[in-house]
C-alpha atoms as a PDB file:
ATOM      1  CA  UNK A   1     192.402 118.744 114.613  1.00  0.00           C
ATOM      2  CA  UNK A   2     189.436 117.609 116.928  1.00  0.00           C
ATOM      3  CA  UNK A   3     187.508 115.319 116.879  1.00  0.00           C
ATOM      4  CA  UNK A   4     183.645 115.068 118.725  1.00  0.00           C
ATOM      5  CA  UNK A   5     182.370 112.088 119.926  1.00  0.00           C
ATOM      6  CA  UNK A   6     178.718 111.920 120.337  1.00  0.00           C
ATOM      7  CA  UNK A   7     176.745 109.531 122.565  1.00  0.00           C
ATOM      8  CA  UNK A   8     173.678 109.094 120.542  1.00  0.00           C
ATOM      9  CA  UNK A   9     171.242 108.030 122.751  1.00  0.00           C
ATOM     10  CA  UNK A  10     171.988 110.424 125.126  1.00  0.00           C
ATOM     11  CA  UNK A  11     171.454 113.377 122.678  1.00  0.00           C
ATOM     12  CA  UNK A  12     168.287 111.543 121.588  1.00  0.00           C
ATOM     13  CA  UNK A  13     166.537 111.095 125.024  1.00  0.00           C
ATOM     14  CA  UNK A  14     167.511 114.517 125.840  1.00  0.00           C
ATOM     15  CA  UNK A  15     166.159 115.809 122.573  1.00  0.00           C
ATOM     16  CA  UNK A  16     162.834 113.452 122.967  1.00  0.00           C
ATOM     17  CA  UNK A  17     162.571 115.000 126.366  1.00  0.00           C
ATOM     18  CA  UNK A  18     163.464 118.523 125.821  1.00  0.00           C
ATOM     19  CA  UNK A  19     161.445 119.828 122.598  1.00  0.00           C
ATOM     20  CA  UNK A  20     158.065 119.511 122.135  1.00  0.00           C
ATOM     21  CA  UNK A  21     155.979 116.931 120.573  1.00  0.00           C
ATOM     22  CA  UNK A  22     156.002 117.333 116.541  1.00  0.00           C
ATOM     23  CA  UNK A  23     154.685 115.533 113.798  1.00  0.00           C
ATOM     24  CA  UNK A  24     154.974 115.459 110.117  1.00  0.00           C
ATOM     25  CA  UNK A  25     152.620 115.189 107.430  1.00  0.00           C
ATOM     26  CA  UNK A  26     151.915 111.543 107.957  1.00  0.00           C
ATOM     27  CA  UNK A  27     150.921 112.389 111.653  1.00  0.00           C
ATOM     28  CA  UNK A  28     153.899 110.754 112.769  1.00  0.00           C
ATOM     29  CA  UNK A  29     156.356 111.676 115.823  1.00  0.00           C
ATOM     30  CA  UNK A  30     159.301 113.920 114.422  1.00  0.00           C
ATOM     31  CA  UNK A  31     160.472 115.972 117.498  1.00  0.00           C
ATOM     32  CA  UNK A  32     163.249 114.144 118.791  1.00  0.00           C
ATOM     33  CA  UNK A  33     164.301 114.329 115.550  1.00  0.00           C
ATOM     34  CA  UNK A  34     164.300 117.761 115.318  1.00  0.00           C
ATOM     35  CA  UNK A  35     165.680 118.055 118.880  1.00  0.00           C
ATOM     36  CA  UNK A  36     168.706 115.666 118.006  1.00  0.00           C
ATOM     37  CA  UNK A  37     169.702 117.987 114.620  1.00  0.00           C
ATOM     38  CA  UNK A  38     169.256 121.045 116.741  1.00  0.00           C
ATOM     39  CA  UNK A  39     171.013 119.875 119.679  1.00  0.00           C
ATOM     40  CA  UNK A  40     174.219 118.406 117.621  1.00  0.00           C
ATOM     41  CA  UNK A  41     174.335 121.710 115.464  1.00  0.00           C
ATOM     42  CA  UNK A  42     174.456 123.604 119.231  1.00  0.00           C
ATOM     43  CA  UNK A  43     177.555 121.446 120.466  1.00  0.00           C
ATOM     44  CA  UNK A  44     179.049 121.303 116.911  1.00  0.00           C
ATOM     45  CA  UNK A  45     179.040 125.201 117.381  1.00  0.00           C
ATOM     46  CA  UNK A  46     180.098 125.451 120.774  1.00  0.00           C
ATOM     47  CA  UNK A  47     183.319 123.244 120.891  1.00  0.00           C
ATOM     48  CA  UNK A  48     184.081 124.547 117.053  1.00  0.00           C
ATOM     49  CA  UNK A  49     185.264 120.726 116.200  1.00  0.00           C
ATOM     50  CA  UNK A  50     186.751 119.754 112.984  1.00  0.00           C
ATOM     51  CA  UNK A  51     185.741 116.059 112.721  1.00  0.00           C
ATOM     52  CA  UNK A  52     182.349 114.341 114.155  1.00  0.00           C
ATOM     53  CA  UNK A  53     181.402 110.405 114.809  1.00  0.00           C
ATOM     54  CA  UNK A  54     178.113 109.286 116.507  1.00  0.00           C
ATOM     55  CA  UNK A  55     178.217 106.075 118.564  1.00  0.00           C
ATOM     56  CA  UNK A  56     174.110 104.697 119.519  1.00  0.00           C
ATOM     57  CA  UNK A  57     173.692 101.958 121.807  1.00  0.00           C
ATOM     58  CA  UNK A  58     172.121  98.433 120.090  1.00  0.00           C
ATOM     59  CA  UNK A  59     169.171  96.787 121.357  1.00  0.00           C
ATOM     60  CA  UNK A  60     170.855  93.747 121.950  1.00  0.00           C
ATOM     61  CA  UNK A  61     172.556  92.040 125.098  1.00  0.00           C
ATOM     62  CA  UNK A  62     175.767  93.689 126.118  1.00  0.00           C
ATOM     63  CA  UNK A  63     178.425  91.759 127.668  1.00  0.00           C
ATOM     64  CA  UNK A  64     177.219  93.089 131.023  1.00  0.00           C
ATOM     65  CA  UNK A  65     174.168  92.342 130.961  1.00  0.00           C
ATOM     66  CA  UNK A  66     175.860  88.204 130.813  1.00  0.00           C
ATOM     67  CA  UNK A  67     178.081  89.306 133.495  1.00  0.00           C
ATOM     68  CA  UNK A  68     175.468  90.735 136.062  1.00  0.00           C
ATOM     69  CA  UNK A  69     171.701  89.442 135.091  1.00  0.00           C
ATOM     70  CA  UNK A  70     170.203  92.618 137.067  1.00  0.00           C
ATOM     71  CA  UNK A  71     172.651  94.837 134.885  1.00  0.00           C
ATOM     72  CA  UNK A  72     170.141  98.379 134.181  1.00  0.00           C
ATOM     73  CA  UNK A  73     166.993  95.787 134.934  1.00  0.00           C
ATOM     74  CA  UNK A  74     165.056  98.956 136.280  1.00  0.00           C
ATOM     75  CA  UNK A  75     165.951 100.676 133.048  1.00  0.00           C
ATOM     76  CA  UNK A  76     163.058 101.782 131.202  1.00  0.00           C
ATOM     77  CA  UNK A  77     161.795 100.468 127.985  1.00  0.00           C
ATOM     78  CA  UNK A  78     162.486 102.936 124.901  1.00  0.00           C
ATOM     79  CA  UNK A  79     158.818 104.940 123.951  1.00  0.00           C
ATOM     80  CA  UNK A  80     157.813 103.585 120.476  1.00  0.00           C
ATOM     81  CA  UNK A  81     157.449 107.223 119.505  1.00  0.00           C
ATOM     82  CA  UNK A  82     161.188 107.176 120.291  1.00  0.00           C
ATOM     83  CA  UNK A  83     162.115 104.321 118.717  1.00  0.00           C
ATOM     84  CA  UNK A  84     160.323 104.933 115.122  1.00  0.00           C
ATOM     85  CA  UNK A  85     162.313 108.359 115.365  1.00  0.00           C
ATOM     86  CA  UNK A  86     165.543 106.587 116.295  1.00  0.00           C
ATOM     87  CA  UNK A  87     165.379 105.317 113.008  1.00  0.00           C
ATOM     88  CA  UNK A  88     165.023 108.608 111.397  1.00  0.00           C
ATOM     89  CA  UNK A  89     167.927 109.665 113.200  1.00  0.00           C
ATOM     90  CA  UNK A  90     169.941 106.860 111.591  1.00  0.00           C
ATOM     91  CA  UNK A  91     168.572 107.597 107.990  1.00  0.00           C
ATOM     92  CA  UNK A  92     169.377 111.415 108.273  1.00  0.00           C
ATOM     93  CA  UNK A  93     172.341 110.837 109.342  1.00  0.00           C
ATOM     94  CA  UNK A  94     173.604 108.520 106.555  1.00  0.00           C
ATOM     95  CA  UNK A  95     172.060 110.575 104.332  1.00  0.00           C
ATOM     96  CA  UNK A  96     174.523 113.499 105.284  1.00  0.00           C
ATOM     97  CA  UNK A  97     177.085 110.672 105.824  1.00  0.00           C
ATOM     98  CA  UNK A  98     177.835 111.406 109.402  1.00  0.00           C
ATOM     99  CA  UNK A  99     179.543 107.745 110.639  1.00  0.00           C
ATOM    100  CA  UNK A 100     177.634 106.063 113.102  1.00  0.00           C
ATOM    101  CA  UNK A 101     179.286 103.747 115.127  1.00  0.00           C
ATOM    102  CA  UNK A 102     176.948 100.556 117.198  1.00  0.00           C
ATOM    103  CA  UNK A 103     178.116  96.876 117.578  1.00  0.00           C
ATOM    104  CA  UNK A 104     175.800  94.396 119.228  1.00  0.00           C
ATOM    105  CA  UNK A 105     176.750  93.016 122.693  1.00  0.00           C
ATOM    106  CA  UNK A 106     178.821  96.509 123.213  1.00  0.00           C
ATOM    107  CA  UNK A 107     177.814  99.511 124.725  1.00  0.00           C
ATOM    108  CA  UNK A 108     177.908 102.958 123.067  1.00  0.00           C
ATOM    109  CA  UNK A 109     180.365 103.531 125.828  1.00  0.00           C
ATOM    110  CA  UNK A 110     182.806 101.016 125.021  1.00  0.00           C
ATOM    111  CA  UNK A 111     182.902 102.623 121.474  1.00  0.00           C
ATOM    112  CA  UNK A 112     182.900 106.149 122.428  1.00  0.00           C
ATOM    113  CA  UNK A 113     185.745 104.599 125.011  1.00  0.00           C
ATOM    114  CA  UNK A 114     187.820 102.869 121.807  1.00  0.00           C
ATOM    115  CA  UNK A 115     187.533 105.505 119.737  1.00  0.00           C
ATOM    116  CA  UNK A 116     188.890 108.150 121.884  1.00  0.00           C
ATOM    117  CA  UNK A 117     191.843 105.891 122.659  1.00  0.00           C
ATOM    118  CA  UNK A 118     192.759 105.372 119.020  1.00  0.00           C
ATOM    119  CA  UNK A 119     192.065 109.446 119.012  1.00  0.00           C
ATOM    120  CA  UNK A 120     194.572 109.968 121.900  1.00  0.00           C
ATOM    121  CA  UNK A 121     197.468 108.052 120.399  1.00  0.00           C
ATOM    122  CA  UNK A 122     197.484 109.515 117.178  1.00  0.00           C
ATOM    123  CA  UNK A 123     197.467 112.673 119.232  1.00  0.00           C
ATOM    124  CA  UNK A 124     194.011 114.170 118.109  1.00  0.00           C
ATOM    125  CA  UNK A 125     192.251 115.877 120.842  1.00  0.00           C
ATOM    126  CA  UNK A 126     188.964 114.637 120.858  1.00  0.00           C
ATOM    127  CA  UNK A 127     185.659 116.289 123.112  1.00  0.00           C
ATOM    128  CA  UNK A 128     182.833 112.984 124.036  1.00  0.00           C
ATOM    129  CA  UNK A 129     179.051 115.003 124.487  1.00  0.00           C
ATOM    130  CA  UNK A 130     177.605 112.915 126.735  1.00  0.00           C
ATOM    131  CA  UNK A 131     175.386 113.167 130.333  1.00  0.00           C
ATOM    132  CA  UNK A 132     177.484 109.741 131.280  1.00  0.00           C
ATOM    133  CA  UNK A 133     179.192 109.905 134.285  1.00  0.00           C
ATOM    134  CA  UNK A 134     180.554 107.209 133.473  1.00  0.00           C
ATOM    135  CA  UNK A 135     182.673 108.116 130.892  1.00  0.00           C
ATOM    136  CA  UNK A 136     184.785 110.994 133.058  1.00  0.00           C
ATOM    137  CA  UNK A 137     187.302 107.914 133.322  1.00  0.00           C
ATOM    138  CA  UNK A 138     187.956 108.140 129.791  1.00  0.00           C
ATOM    139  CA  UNK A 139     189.247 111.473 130.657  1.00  0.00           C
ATOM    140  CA  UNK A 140     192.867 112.551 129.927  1.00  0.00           C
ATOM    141  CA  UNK A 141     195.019 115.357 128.450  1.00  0.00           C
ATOM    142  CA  UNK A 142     193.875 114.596 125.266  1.00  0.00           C
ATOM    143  CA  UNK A 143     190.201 113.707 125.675  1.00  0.00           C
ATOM    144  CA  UNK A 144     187.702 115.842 127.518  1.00  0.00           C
ATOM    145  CA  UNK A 145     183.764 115.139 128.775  1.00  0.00           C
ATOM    146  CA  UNK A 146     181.265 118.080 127.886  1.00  0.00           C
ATOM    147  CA  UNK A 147     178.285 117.080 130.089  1.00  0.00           C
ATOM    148  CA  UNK A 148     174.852 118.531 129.914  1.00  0.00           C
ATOM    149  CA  UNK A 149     173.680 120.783 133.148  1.00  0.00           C
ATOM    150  CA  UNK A 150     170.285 121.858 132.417  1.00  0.00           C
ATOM    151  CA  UNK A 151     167.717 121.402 129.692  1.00  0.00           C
ATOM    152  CA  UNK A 152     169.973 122.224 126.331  1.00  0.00           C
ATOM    153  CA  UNK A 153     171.451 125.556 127.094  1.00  0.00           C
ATOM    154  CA  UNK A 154     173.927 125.052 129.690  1.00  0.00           C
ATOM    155  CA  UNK A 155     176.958 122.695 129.352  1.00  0.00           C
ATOM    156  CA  UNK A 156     179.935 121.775 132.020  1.00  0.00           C
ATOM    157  CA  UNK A 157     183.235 121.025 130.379  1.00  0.00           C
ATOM    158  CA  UNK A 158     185.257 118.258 132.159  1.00  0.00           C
ATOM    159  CA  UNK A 159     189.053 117.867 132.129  1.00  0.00           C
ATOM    160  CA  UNK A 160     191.326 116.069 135.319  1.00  0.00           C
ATOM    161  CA  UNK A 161     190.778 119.408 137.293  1.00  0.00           C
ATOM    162  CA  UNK A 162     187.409 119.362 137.420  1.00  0.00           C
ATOM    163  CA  UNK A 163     186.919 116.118 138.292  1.00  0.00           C
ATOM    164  CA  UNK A 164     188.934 116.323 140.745  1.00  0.00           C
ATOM    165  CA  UNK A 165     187.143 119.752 142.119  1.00  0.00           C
ATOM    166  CA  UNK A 166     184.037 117.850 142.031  1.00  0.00           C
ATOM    167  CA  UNK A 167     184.356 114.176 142.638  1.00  0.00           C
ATOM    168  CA  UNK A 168     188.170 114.791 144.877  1.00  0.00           C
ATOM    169  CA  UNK A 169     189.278 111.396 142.945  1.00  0.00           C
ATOM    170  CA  UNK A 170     191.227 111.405 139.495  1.00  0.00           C
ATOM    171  CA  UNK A 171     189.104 110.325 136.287  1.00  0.00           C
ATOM    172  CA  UNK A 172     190.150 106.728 136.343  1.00  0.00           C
ATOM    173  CA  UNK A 173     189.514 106.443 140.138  1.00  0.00           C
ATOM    174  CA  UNK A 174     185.703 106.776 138.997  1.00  0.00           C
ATOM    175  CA  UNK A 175     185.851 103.144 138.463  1.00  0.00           C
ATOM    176  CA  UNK A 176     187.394 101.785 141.494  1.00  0.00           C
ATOM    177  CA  UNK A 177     184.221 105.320 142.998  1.00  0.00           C
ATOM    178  CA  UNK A 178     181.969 102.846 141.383  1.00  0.00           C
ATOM    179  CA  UNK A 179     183.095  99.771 142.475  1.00  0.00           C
ATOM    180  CA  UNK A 180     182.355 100.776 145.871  1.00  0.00           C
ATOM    181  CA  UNK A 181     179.669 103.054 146.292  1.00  0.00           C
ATOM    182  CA  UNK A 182     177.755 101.202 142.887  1.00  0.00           C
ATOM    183  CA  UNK A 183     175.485 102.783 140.549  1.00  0.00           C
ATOM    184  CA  UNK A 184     172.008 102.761 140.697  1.00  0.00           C
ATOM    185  CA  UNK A 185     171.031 103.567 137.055  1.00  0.00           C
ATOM    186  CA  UNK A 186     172.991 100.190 135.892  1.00  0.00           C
ATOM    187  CA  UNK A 187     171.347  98.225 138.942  1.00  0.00           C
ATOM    188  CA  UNK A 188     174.991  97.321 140.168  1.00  0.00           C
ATOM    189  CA  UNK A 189     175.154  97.801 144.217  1.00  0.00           C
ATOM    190  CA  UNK A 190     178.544  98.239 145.550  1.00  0.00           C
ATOM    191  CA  UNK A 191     179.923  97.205 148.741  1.00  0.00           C
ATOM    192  CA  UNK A 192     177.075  97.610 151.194  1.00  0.00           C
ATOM    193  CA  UNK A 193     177.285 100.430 153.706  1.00  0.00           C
ATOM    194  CA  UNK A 194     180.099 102.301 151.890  1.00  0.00           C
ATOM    195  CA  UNK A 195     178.816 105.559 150.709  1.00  0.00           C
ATOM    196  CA  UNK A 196     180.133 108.289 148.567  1.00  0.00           C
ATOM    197  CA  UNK A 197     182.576 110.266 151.386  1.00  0.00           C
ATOM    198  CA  UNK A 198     184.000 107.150 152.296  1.00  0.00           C
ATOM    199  CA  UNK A 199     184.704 105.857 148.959  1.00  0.00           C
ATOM    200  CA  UNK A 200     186.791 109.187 148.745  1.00  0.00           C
ATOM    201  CA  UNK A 201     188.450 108.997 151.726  1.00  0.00           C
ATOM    202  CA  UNK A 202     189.538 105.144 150.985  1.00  0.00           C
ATOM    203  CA  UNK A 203     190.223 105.670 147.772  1.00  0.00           C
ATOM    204  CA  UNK A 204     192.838 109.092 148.109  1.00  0.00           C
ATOM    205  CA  UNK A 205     194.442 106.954 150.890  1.00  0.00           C
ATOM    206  CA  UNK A 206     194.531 103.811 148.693  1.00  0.00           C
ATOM    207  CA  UNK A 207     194.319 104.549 144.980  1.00  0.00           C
ATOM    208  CA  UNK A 208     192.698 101.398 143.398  1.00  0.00           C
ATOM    209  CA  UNK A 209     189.682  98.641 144.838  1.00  0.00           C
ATOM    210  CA  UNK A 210     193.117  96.092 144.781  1.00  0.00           C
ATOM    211  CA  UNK A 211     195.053  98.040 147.217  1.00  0.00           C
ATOM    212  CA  UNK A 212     191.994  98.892 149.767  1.00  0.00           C
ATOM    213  CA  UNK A 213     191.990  95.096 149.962  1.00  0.00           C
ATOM    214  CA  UNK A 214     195.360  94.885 150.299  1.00  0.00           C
ATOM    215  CA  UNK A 215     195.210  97.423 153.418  1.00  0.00           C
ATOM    216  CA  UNK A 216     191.867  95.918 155.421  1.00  0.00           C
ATOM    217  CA  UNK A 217     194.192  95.888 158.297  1.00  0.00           C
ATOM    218  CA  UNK A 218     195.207  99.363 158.201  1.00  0.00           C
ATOM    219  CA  UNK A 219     190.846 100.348 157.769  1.00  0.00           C
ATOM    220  CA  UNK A 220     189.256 101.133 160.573  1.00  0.00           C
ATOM    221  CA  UNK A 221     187.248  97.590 161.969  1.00  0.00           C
ATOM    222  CA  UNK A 222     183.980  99.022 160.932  1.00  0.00           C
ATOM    223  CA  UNK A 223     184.752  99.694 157.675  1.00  0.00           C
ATOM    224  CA  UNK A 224     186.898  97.064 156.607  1.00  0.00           C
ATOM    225  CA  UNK A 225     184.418  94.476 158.029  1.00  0.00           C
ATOM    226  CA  UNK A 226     182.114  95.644 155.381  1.00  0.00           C
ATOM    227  CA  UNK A 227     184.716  95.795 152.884  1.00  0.00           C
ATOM    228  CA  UNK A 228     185.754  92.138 153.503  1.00  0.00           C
ATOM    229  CA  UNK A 229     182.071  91.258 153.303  1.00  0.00           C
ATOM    230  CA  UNK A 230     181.998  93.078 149.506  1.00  0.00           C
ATOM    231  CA  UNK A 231     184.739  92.174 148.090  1.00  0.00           C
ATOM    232  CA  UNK A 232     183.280  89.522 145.443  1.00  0.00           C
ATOM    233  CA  UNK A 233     180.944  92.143 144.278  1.00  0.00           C
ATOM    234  CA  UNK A 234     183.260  94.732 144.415  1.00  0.00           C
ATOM    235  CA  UNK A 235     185.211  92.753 141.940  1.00  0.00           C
ATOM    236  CA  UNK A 236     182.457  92.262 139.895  1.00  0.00           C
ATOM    237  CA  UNK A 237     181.233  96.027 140.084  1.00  0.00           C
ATOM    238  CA  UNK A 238     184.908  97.481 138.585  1.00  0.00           C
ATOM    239  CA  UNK A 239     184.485  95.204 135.997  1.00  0.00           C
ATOM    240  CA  UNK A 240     181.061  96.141 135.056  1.00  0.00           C
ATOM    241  CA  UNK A 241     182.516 100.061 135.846  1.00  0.00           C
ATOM    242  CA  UNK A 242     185.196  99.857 133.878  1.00  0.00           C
ATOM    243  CA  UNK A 243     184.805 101.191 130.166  1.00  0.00           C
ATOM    244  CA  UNK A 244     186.518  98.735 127.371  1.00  0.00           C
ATOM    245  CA  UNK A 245     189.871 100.340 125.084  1.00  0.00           C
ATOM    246  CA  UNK A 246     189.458  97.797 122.393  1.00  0.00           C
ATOM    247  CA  UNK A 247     186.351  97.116 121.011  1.00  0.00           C
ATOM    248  CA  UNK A 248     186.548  95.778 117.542  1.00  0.00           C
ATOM    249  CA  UNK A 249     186.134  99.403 115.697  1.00  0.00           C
ATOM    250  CA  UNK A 250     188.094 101.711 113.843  1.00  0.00           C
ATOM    251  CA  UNK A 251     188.424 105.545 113.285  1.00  0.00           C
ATOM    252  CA  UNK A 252     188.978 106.345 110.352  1.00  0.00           C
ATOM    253  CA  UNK A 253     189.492 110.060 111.173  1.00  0.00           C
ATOM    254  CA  UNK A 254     189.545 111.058 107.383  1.00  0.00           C
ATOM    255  CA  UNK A 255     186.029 109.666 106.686  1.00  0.00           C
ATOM    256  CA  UNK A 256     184.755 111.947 109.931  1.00  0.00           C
ATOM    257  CA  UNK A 257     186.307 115.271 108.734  1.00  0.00           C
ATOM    258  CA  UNK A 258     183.008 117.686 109.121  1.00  0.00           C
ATOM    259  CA  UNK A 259     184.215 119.051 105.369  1.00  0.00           C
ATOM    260  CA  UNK A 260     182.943 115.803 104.065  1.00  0.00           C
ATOM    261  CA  UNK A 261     179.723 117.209 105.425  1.00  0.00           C
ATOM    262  CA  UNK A 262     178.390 120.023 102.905  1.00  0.00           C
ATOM    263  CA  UNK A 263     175.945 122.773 103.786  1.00  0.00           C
ATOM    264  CA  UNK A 264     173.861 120.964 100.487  1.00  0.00           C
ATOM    265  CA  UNK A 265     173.237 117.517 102.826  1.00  0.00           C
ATOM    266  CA  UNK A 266     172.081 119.030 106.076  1.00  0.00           C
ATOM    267  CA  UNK A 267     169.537 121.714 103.972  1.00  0.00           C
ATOM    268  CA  UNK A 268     168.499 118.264 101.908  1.00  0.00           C
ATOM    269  CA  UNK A 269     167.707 116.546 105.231  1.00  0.00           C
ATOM    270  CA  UNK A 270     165.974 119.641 107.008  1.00  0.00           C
ATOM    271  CA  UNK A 271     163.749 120.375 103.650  1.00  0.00           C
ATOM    272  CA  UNK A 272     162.789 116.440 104.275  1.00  0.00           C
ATOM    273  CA  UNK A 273     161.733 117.024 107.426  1.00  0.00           C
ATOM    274  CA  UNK A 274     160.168 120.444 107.026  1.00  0.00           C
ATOM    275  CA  UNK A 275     163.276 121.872 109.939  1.00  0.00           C
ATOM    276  CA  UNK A 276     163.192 125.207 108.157  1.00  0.00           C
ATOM    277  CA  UNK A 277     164.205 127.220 111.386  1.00  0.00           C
ATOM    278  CA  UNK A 278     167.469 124.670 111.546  1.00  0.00           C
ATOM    279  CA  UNK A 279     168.526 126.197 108.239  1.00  0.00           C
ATOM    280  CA  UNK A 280     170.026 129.690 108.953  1.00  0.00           C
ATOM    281  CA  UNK A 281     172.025 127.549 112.036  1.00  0.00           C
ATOM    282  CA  UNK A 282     173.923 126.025 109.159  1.00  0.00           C
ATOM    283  CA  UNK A 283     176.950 128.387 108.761  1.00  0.00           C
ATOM    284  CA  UNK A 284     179.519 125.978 110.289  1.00  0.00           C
ATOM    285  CA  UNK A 285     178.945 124.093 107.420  1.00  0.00           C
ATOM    286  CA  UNK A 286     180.709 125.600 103.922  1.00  0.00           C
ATOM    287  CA  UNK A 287     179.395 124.756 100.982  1.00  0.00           C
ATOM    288  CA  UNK A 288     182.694 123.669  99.687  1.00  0.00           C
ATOM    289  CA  UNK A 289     185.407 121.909 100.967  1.00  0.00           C
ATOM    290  CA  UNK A 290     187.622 125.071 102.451  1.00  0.00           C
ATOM    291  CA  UNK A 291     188.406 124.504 106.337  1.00  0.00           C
ATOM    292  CA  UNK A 292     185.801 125.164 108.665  1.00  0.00           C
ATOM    293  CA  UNK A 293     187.405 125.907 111.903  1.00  0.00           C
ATOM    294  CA  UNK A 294     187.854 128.781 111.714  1.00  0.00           C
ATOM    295  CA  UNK A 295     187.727 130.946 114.832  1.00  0.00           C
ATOM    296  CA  UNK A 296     183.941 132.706 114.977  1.00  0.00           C
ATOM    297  CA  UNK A 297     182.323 135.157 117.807  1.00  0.00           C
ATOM    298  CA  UNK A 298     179.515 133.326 119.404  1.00  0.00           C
ATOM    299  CA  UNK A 299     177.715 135.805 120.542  1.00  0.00           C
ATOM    300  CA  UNK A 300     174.968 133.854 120.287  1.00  0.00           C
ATOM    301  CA  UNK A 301     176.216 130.372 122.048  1.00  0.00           C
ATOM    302  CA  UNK A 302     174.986 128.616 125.299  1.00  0.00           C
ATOM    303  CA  UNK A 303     176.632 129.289 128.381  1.00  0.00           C
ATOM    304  CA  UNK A 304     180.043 127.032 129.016  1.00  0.00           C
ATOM    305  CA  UNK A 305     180.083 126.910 132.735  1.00  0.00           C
END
C-alpha cells in the first residue's frame, strides 16, 4: 500500500504557470486545469501509488497569520483566471471522487502533515508531491517528499539521506533551520545576522533552538550576542515553522484507494473539458476494480533525479 499526498495549490500554480493559456468554448480560462490533470496523472505514474488524497489551502485566516500579522504579507494575490479554474479543479475532482481535504484557519500543510502521521502509524508508506520546503520535516522512514526541480519533467525524491546531503541537518531540524535563519516566502525573519552556514553549524553542535539557548555561553560572543538578542522571535519563528500532527481530519484510507477511481470518471471529466490528448495517459486507471499497481516499464516517465 501507498498512499500520495498532493499539495493542491502547489500542483495548481505550477500547472497555471507551466502550460499555456487555454480556453473553452465559453472563452473562459481552462489551462491550469488541464495542467493540474496532466501533472497529477505524471506523478500518479511515476511513484506507481495505490491510494491518492488532495489537500488545497482555504482562503481564510490560518492560525499563523493570528500568531504573526506579517505572516506571507508579501504573498501575492491568487489571478482571478486562477481562481475561477480552482473551482474547476474542485468540481472535477469530486466528480471522479478524488477526496479533497481543506479546513479553514489550517494550512494545506498542516493537513498534508496529519494525514501522513495517521499514514505512518498504521504503517502505510505514503509519498507528499509538493515544492514545500517546508514539509521535508514531515519526513521519516515511512513518509517521503517528491519535490519539483524544473518546469514538470524533472522531480527530486527526498528521504533522511538526502536531506541530510543537501541541507547537512536531519528533516525535523528544518524547523529549529527555520527558526533561525527565517523564511522569506512566509515573511517570518529569524534571528538577525544568523545565516544559513551558521544555522548548520549551531544546529549539528546543538540539535534543537532550546538547547542553542541553553549553550549561549559555550557560542562564540559574536554569535551568541545575536542569538540572545533573537530569542523571542526565534520562539515565535519554530512555532510558525513547525507543521501541526493533529489537525481535526481523518484518512479514511479505504475511501482514497485509486480503484475507487475508474478509467469511466477521468474520460467523463476530460470529454467535459475537451482534454482529449489526456485520454490515452489513462492506463493506470482499470476499468474495473482489479489492482492497479502493478509493476509497468516507464519508458516513457520523467526523469527521477
Amino acid at each position: 500500500m501507498k498512499l500520495l499526498i498532493i499539495d493542491g495549490n502547489h500542483l495548481m500554480h505550477r500547472a497555471f504557470h507551466a502550460y499555456p493559456t487555454l480556453t473553452d468554448s465559453q472563452e473562459q480560462p481552462i489551462g491550469a486545469v488541464y495542467g493540474f490533470f496532466s501533472l497529477l496523472l505524471r506523478v500518479i505514474q511515476l511513484t506507481q501509488i495505490t491510494h491518492l488524497v488532495i489537500c488545497f489551502d482555504r482562503p481564510s485566516p490560518t492560525f499563523r497569520k493570528n500568531m504573526f500579522a506579517n505572516y506571507q504579507i508579501k504573498r501575492a494575490k491568487m489571478d482571478d483566471g486562477l481562481a475561477t479554474q480552482m473551482v474547476t479543479i474542485h468540481e472535477a475532482l469530486n466528480e471522479i471522487g478524488v477526496p479533497i481535504f481543506e479546513l479553514d484557519g489550517y494550512e494545506a500543510d498542516d493537513l498534508m502533515g496529519t494525514l501522513a502521521y495517521q499514514a505512518a502509524k498504521e504503517n502505510i508508506e505514503t509519498i507528499i508531491f509538493s515544492g514545500d520546503r517546508d514539509l521535508l520535516q514531515l519526513i521519516n522512514e515511512r513518509v517521503k517528499i517528491l519535490a519539483p526541480v524544473t518546469g514538470v519533467t524533472q522531480f527530486i525524491l527526498f528521504d533522511e539521506e538526502k536531506v541530510k546531503e543537501k541541507f547537512g541537518i536531519t528533516p525535523i531540524q528544518i524547523i529549529d533551520y527555520k527558526a533561525l535563519i527565517g523564511d522569506g516566502s512566509d515573511g517570518y525573519p529569524g534571528v538577525n545576522g544568523i545565516g544559513p552556514k551558521t544555522a548548520v553549524n549551531l544546529i549539528n553542535q546543538y540539535p534543537t533552538v532550546e538547547d542553542i539557548f541553553k549553550n549561549l555561553k559555550n557560542i562564540p560572543e559574536k554569535i551568541s550576542l545575536k542569538l540572545a538578542n533573537g530569542a523571542e522571535i526565534a520562539v515565535l519563528c519554530k512555532k510558525l515553522a513547525t507543521i501541526l500532527l493533529d489537525v481535526p481530519v481523518h484518512l479514511e484510507i479505504e475511501k482514497a484507494d485509486i480503484k475507487n477511481f475508474t478509467k469511466e470518471q477521468f474520460l467523463a471529466v476530460f470529454d467535459k473539458y475537451n482534454f482529449n490528448s489526456l485520454k490515452n495517459r489513462l492506463g493506470y486507471f482499470k476499468k474495473d476494480l482489479e489492482k492497479t499497481n502493478k509493476k509497468t516499464k516507464n519508458e516513457n516517465q520523467m526523469s527521477l533525479i
